[in-house]
PDB file of N, CA and C in Angstrom:
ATOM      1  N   UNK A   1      36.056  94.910  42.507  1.00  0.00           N
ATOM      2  CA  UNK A   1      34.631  94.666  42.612  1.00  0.00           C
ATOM      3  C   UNK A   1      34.408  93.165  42.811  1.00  0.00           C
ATOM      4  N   UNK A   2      33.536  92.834  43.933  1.00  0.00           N
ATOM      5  CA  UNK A   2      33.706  91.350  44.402  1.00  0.00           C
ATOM      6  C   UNK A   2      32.202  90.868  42.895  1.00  0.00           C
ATOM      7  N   UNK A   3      32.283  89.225  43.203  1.00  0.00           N
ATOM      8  CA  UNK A   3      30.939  88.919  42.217  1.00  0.00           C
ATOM      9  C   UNK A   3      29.633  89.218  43.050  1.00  0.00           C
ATOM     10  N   UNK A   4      29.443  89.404  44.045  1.00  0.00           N
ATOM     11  CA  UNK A   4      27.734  90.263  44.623  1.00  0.00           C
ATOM     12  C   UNK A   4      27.645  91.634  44.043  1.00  0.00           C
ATOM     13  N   UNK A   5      28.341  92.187  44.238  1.00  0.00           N
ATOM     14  CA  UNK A   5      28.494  93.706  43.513  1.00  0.00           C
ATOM     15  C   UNK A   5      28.727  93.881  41.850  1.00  0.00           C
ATOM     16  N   UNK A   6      29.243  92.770  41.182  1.00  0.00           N
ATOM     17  CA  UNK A   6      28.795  92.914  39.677  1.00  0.00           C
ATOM     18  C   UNK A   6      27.399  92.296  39.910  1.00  0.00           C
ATOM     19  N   UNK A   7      26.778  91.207  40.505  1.00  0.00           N
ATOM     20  CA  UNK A   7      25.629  90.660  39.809  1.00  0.00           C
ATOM     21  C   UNK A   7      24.474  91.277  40.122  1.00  0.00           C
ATOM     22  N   UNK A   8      24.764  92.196  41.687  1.00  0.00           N
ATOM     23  CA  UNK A   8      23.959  93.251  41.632  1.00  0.00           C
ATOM     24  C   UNK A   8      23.454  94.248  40.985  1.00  0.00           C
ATOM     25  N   UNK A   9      24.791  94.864  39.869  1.00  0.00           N
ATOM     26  CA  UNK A   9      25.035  95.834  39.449  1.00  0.00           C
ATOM     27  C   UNK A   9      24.083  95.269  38.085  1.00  0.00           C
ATOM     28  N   UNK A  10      24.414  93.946  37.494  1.00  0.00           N
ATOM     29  CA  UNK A  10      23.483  93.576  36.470  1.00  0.00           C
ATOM     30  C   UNK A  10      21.993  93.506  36.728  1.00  0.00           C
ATOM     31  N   UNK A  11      21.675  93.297  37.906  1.00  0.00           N
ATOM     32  CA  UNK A  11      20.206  93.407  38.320  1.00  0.00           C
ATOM     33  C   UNK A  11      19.657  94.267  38.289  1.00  0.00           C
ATOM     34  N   UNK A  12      20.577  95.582  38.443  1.00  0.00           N
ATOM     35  CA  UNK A  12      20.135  96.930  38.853  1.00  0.00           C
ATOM     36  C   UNK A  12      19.590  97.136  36.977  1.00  0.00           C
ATOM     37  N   UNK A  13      20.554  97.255  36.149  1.00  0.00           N
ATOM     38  CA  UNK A  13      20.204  97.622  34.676  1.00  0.00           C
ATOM     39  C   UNK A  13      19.297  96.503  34.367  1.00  0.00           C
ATOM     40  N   UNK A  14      19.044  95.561  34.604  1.00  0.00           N
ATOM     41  CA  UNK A  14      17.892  95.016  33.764  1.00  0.00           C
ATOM     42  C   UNK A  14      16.814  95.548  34.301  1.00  0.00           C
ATOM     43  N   UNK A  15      16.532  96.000  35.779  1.00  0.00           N
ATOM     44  CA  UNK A  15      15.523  96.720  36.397  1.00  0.00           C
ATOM     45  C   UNK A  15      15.431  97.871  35.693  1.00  0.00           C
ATOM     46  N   UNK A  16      16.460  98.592  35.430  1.00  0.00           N
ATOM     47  CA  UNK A  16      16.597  99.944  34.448  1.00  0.00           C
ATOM     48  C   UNK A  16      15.547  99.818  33.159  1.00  0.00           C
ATOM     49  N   UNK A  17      15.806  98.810  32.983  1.00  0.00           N
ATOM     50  CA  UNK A  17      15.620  99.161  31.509  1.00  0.00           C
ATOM     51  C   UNK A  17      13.982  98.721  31.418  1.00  0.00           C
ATOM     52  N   UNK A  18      13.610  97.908  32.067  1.00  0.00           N
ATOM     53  CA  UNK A  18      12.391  97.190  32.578  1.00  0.00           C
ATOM     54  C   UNK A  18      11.727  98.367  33.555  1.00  0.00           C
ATOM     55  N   UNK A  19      12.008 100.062  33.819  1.00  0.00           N
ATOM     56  CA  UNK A  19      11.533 100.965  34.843  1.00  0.00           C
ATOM     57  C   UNK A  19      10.898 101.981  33.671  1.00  0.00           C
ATOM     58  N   UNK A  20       9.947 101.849  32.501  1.00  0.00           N
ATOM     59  CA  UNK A  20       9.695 102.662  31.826  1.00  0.00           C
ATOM     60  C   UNK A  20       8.515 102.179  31.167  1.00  0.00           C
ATOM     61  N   UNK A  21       6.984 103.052  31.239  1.00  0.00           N
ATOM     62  CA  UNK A  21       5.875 102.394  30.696  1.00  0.00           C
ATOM     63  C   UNK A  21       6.378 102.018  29.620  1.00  0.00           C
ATOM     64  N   UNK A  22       6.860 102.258  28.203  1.00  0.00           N
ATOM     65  CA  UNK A  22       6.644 102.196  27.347  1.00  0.00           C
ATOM     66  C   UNK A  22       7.318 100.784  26.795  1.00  0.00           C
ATOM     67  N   UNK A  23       8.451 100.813  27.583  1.00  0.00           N
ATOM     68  CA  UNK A  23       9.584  99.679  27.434  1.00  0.00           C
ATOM     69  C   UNK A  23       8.892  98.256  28.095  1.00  0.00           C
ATOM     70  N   UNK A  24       7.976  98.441  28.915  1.00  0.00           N
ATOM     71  CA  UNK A  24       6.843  97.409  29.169  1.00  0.00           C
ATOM     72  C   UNK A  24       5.657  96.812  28.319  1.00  0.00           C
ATOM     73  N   UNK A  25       5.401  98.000  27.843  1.00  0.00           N
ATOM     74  CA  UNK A  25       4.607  97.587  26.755  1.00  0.00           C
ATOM     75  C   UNK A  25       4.801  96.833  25.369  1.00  0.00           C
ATOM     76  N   UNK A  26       6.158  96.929  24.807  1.00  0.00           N
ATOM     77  CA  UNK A  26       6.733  96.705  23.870  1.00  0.00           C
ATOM     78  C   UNK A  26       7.175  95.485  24.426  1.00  0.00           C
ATOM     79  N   UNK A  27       7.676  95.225  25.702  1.00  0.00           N
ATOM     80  CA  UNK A  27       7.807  93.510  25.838  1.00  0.00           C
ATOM     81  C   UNK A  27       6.232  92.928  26.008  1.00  0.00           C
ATOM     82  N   UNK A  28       5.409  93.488  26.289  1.00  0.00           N
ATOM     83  CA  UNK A  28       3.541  93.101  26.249  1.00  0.00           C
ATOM     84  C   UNK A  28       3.758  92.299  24.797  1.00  0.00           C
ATOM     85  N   UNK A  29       3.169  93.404  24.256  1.00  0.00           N
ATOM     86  CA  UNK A  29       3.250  93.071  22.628  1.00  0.00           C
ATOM     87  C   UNK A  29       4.159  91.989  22.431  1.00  0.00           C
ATOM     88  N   UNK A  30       5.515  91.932  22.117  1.00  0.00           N
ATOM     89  CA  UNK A  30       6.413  91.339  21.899  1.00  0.00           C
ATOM     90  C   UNK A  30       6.367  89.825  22.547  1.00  0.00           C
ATOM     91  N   UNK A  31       5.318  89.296  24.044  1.00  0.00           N
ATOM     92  CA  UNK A  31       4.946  88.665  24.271  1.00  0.00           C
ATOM     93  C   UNK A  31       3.997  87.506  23.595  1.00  0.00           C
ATOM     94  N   UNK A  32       3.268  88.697  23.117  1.00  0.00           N
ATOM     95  CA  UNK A  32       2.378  87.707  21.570  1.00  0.00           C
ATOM     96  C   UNK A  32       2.576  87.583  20.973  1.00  0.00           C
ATOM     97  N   UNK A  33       4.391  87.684  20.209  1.00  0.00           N
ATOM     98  CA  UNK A  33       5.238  87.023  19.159  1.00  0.00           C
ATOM     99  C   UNK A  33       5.241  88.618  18.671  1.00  0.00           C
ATOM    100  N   UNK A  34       6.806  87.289  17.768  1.00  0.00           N
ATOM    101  CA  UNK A  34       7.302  88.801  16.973  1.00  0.00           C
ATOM    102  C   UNK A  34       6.843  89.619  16.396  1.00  0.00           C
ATOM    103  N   UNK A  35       7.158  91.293  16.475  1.00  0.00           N
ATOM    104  CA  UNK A  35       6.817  91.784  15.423  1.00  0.00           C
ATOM    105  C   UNK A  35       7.615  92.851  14.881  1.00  0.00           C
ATOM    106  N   UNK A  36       7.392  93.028  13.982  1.00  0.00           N
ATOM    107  CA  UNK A  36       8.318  94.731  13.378  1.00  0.00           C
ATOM    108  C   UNK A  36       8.364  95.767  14.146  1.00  0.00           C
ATOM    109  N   UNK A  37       9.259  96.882  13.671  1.00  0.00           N
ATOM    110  CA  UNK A  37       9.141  97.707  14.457  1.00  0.00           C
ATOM    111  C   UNK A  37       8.394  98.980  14.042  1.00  0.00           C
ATOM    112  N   UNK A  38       7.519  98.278  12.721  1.00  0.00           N
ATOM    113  CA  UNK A  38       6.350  99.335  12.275  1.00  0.00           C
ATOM    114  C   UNK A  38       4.637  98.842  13.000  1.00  0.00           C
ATOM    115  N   UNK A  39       5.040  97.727  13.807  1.00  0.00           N
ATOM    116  CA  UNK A  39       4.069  97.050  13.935  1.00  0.00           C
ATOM    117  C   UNK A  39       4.024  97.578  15.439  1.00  0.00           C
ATOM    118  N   UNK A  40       5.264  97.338  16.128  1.00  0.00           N
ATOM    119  CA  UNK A  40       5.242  98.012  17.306  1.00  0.00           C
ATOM    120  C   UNK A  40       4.615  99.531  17.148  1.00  0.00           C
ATOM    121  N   UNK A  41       5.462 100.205  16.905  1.00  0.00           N
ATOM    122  CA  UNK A  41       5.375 102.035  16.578  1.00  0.00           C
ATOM    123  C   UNK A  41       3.845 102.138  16.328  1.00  0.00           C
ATOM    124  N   UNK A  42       3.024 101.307  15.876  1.00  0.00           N
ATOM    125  CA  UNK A  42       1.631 101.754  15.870  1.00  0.00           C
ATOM    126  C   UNK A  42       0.525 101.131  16.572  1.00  0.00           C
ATOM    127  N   UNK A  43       1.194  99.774  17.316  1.00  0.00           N
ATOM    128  CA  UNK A  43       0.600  99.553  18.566  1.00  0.00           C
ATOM    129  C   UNK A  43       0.446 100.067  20.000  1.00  0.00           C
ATOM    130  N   UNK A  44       1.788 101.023  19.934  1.00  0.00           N
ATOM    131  CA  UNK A  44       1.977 101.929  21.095  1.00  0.00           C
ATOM    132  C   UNK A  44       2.329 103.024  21.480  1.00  0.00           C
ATOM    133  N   UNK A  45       2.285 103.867  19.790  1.00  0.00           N
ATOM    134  CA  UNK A  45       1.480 104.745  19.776  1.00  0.00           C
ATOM    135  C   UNK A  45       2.897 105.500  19.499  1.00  0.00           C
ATOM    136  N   UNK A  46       4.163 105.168  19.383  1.00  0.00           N
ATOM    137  CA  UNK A  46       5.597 105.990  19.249  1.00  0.00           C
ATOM    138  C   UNK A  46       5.853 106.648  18.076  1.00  0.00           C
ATOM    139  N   UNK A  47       6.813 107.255  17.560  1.00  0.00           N
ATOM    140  CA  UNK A  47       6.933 107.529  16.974  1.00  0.00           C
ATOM    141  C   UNK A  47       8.430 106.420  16.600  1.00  0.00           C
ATOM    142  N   UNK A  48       8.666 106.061  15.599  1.00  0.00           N
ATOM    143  CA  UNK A  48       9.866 104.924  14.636  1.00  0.00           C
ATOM    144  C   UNK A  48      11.186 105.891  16.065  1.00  0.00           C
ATOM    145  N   UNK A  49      11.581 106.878  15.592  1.00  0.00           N
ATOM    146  CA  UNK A  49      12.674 107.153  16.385  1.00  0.00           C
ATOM    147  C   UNK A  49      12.745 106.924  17.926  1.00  0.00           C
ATOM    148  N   UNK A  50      11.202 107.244  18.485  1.00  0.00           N
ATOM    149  CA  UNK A  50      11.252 106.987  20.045  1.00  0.00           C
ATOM    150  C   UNK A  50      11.388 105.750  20.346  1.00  0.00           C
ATOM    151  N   UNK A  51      10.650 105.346  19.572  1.00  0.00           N
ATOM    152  CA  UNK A  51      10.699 102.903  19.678  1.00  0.00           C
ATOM    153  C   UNK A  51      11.779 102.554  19.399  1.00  0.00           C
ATOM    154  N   UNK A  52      12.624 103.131  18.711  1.00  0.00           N
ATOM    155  CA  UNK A  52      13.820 102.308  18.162  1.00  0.00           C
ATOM    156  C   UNK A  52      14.915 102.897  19.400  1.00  0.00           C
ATOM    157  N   UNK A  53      14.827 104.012  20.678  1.00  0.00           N
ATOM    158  CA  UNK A  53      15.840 104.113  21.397  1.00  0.00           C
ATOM    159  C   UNK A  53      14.949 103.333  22.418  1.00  0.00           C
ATOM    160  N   UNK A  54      13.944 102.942  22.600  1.00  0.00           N
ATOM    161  CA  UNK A  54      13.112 102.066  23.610  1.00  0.00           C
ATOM    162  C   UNK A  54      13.970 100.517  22.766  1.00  0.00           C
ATOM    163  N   UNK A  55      13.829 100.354  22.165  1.00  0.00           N
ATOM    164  CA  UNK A  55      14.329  99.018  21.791  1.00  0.00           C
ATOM    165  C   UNK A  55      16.040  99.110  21.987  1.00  0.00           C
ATOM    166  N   UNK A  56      16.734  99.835  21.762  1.00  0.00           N
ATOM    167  CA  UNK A  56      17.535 100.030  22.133  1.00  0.00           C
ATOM    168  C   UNK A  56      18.117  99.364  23.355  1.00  0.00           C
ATOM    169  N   UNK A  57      17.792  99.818  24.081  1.00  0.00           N
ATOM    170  CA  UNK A  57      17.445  99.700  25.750  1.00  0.00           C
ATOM    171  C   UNK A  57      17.374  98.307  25.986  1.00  0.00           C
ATOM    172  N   UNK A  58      16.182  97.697  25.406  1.00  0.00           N
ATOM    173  CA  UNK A  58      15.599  96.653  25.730  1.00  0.00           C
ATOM    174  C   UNK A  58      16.975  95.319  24.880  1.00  0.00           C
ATOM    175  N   UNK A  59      17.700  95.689  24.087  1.00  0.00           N
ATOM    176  CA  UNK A  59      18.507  94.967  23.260  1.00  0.00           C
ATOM    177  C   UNK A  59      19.741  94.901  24.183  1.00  0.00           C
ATOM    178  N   UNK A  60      19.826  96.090  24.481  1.00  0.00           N
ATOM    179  CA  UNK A  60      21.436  96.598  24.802  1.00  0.00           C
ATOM    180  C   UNK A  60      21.307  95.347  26.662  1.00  0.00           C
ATOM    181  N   UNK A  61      20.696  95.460  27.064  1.00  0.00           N
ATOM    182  CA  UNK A  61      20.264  94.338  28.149  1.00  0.00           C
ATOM    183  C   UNK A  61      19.597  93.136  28.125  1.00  0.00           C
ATOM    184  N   UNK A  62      19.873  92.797  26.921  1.00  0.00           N
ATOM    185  CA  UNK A  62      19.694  91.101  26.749  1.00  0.00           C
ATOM    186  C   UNK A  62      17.716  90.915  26.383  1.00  0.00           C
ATOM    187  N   UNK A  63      17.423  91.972  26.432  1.00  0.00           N
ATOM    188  CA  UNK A  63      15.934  91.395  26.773  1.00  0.00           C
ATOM    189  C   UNK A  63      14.905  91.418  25.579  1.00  0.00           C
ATOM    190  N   UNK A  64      15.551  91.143  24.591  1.00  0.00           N
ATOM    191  CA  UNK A  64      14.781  91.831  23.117  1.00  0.00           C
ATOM    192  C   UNK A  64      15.970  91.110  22.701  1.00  0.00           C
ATOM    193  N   UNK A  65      15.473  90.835  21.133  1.00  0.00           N
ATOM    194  CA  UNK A  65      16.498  90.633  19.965  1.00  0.00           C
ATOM    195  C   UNK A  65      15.431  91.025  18.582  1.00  0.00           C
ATOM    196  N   UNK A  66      16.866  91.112  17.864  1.00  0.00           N
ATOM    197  CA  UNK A  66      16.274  91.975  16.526  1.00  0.00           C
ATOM    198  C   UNK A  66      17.264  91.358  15.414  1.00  0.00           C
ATOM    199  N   UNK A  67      15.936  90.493  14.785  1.00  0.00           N
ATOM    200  CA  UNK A  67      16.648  90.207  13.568  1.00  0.00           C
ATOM    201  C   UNK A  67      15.989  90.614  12.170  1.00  0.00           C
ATOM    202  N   UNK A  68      17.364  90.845  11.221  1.00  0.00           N
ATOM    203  CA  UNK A  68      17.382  91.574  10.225  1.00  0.00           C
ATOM    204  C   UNK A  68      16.777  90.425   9.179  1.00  0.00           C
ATOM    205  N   UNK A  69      15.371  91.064   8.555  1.00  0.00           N
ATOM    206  CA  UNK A  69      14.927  90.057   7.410  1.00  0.00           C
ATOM    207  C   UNK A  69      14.396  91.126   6.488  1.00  0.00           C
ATOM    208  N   UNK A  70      15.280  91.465   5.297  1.00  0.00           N
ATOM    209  CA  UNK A  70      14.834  92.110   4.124  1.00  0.00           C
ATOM    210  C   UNK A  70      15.815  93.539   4.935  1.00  0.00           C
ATOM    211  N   UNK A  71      14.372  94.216   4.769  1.00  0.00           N
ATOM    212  CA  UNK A  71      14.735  95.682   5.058  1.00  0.00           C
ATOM    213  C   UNK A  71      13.959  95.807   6.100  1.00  0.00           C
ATOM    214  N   UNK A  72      12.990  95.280   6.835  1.00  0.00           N
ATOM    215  CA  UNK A  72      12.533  94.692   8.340  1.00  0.00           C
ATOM    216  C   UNK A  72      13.394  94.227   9.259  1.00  0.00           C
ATOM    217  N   UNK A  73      13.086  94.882  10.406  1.00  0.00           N
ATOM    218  CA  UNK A  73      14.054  93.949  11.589  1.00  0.00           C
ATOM    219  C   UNK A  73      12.658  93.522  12.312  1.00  0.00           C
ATOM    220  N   UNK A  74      12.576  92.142  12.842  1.00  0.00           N
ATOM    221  CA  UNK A  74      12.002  91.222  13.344  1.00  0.00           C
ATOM    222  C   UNK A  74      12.473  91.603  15.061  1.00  0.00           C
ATOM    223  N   UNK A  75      11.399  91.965  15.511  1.00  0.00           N
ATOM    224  CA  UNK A  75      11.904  91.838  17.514  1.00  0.00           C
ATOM    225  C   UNK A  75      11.457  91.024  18.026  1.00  0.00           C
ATOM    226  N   UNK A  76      11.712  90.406  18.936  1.00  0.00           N
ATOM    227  CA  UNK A  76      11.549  89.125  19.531  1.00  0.00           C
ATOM    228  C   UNK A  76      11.809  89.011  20.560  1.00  0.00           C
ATOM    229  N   UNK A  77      11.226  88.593  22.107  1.00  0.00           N
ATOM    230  CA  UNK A  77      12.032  88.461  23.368  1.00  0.00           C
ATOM    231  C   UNK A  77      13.026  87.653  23.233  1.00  0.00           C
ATOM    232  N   UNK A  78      13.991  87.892  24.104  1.00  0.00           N
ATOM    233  CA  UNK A  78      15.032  86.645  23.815  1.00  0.00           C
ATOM    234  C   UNK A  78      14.333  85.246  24.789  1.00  0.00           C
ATOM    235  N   UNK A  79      13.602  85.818  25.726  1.00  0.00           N
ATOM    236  CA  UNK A  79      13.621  84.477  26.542  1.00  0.00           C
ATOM    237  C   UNK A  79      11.854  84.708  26.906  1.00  0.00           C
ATOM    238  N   UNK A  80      11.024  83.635  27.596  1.00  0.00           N
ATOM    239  CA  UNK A  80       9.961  83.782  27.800  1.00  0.00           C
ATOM    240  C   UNK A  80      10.139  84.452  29.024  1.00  0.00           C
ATOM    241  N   UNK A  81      11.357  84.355  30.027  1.00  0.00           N
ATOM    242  CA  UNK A  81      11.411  84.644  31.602  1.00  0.00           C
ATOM    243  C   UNK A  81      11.358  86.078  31.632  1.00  0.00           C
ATOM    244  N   UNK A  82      11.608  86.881  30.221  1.00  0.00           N
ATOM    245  CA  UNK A  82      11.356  88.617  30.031  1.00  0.00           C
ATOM    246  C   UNK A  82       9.995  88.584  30.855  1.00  0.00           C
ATOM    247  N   UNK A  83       8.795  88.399  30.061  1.00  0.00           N
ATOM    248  CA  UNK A  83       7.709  88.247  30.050  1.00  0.00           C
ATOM    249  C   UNK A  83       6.878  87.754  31.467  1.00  0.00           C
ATOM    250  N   UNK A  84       7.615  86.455  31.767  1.00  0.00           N
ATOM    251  CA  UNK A  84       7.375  85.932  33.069  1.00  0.00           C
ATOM    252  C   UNK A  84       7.600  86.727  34.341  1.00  0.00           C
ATOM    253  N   UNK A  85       8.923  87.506  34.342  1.00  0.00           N
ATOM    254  CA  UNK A  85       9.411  88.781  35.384  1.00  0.00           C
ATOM    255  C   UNK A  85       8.337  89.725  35.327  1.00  0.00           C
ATOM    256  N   UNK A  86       8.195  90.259  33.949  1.00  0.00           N
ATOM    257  CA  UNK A  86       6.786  91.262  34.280  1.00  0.00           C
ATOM    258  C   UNK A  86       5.888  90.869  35.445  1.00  0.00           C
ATOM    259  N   UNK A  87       5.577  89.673  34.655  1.00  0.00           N
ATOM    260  CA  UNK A  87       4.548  88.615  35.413  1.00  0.00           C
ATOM    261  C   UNK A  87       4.253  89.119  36.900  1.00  0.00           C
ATOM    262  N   UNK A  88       5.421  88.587  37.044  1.00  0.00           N
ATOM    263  CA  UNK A  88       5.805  88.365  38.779  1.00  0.00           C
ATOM    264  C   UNK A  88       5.128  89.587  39.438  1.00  0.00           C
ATOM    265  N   UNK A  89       5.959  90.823  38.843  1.00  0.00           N
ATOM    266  CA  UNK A  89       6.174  91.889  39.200  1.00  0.00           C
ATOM    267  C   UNK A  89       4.244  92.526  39.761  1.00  0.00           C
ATOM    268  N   UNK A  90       4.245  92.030  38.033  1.00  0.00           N
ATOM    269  CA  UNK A  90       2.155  92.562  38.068  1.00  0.00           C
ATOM    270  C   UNK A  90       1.897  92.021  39.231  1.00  0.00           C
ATOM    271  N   UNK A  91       2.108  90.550  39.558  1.00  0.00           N
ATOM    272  CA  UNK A  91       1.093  90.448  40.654  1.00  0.00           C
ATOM    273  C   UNK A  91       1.098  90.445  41.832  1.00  0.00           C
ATOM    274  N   UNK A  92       3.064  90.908  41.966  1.00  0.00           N
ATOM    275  CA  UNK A  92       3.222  91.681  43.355  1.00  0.00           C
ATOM    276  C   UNK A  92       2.450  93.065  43.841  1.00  0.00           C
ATOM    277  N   UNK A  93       2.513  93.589  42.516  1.00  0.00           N
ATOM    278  CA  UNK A  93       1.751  95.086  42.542  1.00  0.00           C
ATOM    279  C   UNK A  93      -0.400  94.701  42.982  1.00  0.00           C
ATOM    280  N   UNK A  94      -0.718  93.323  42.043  1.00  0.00           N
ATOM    281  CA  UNK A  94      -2.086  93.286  42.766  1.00  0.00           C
ATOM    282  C   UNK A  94      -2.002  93.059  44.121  1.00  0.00           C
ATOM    283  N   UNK A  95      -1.224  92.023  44.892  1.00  0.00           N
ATOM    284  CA  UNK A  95      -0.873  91.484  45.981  1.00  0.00           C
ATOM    285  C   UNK A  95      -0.893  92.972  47.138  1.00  0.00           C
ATOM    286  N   UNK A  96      -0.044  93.331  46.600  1.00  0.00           N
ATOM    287  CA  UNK A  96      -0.289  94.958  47.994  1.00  0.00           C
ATOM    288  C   UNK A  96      -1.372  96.122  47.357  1.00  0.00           C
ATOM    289  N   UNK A  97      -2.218  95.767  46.242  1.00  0.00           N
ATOM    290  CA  UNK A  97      -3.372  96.795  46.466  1.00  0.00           C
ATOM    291  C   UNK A  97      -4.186  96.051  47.173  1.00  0.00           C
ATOM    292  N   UNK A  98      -4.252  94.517  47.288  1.00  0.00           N
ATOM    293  CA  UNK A  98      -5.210  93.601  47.775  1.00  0.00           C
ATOM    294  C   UNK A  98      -5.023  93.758  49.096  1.00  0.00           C
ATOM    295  N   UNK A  99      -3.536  94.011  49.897  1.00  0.00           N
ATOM    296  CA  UNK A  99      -3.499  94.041  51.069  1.00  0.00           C
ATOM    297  C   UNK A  99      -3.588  95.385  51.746  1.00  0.00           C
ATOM    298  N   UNK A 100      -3.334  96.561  50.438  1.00  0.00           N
ATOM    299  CA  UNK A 100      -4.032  97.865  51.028  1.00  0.00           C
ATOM    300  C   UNK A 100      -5.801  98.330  51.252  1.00  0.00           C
ATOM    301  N   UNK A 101      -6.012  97.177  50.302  1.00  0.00           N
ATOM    302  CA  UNK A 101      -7.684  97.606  50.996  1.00  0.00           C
ATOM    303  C   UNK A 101      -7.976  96.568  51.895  1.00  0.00           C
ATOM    304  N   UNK A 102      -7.776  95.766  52.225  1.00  0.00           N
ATOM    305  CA  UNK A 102      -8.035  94.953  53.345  1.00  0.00           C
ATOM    306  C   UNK A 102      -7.252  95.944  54.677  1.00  0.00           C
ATOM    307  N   UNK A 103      -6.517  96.336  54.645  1.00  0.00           N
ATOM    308  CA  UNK A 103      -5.865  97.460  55.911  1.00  0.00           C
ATOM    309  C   UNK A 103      -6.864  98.565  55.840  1.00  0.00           C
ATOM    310  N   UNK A 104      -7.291  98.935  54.650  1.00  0.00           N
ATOM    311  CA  UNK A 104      -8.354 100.134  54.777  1.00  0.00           C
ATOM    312  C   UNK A 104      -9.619  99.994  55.281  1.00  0.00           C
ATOM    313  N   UNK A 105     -10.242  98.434  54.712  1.00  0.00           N
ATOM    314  CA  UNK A 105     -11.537  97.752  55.097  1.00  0.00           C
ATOM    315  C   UNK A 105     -11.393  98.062  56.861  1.00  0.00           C
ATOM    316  N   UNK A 106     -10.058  97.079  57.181  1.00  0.00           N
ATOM    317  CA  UNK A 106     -10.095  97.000  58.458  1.00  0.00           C
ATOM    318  C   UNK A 106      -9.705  98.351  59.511  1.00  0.00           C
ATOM    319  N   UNK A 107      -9.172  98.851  59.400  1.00  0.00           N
ATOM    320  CA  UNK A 107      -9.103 100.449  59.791  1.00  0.00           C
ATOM    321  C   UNK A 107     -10.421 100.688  59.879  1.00  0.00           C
ATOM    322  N   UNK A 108     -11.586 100.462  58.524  1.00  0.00           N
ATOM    323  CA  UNK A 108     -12.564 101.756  58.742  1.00  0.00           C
ATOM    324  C   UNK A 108     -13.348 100.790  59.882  1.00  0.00           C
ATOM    325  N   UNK A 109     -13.270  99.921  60.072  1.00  0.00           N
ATOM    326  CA  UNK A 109     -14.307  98.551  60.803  1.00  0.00           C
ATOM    327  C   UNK A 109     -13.888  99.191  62.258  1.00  0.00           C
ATOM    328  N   UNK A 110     -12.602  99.631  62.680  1.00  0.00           N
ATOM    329  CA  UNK A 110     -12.270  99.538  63.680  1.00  0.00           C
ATOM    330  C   UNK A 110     -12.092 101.284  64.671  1.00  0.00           C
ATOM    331  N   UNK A 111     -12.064 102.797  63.325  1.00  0.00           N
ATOM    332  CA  UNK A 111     -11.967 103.394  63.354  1.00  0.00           C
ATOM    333  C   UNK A 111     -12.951 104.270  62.580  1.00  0.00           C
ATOM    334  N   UNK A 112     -14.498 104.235  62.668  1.00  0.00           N
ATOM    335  CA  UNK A 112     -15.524 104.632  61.532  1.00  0.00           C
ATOM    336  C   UNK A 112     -15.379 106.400  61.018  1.00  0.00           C
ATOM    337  N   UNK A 113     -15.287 106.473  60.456  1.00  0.00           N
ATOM    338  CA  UNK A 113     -15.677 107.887  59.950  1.00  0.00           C
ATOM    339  C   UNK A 113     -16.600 108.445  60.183  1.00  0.00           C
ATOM    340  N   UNK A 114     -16.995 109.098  60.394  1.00  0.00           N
ATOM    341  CA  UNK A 114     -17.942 110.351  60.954  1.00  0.00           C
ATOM    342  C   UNK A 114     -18.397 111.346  60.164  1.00  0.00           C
ATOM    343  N   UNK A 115     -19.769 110.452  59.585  1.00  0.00           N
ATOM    344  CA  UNK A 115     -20.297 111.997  58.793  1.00  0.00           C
ATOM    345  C   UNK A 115     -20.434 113.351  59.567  1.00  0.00           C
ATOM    346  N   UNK A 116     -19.885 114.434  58.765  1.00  0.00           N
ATOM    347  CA  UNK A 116     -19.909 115.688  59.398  1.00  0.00           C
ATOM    348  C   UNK A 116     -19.429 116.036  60.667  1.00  0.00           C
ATOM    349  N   UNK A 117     -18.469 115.457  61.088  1.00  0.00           N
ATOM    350  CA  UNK A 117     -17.478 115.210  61.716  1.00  0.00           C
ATOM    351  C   UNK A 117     -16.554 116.911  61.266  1.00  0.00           C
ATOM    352  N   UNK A 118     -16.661 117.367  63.059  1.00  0.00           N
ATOM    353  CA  UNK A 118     -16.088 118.708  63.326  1.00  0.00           C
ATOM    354  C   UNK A 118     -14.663 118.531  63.789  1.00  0.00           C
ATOM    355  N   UNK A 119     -13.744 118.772  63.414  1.00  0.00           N
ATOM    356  CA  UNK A 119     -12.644 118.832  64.172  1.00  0.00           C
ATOM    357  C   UNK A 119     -12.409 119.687  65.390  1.00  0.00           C
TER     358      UNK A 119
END
């Protein structure tokens, strides 16, 4: 396996793990500082067992950390660039609804619809 094909292969699982509402949300939250994972579980609505294999996920790929204080584990992004990637991502996703209604605007400008329009 050459190094394009491992660093691909790492791109691919952090995309993995980053491809799931819920696992988005929990880096949301986790964005506005640490919190438990009783704090999570009732911000987003999981149940302790479903959050803790969502965190899972999010650990097992660098993108979360969890530290042990008491009988609490503390989650935490590891890096702000978790958060920042969302970022990106969100406003690629506004970027092409912005450019799908401007294609729609312009379509209808150029191609009008036809009330009651018979085929």
């Amino acid at each position: 396996m050459n190094n394009d094909t491992v660093r691909y292969a790492l791109f691919s699982e952090v995309f993995a793990a980053l491809a799931h509402p819920k696992r988005l949300e929990i880096i949301h939250y986790l964005g506005e500082g640490q919190k438990n994972a009783g704090e999570l579980a009732e911000l987003i609505s999981l149940s302790k067992a479903n959050l803790s294999q969502h965190l899972s996920v999010l650990k097992a790929r660098g993108l979360v950390h969890c530290e042990k204080c008491g009988t609490f584990c503390h989650y935490r992004l590891t890096s702000p660039k978790v958060l920042e990637t969302c970022e990106i991502v969100r406003d690629l996703i506004l970027d092409q609804m912005q450019t799908t209604t401007q294609l729609q605007e312009a379509l209808a400008t150029v191609v009008p619809l036809r009330k009651g329009h018979q085929g």
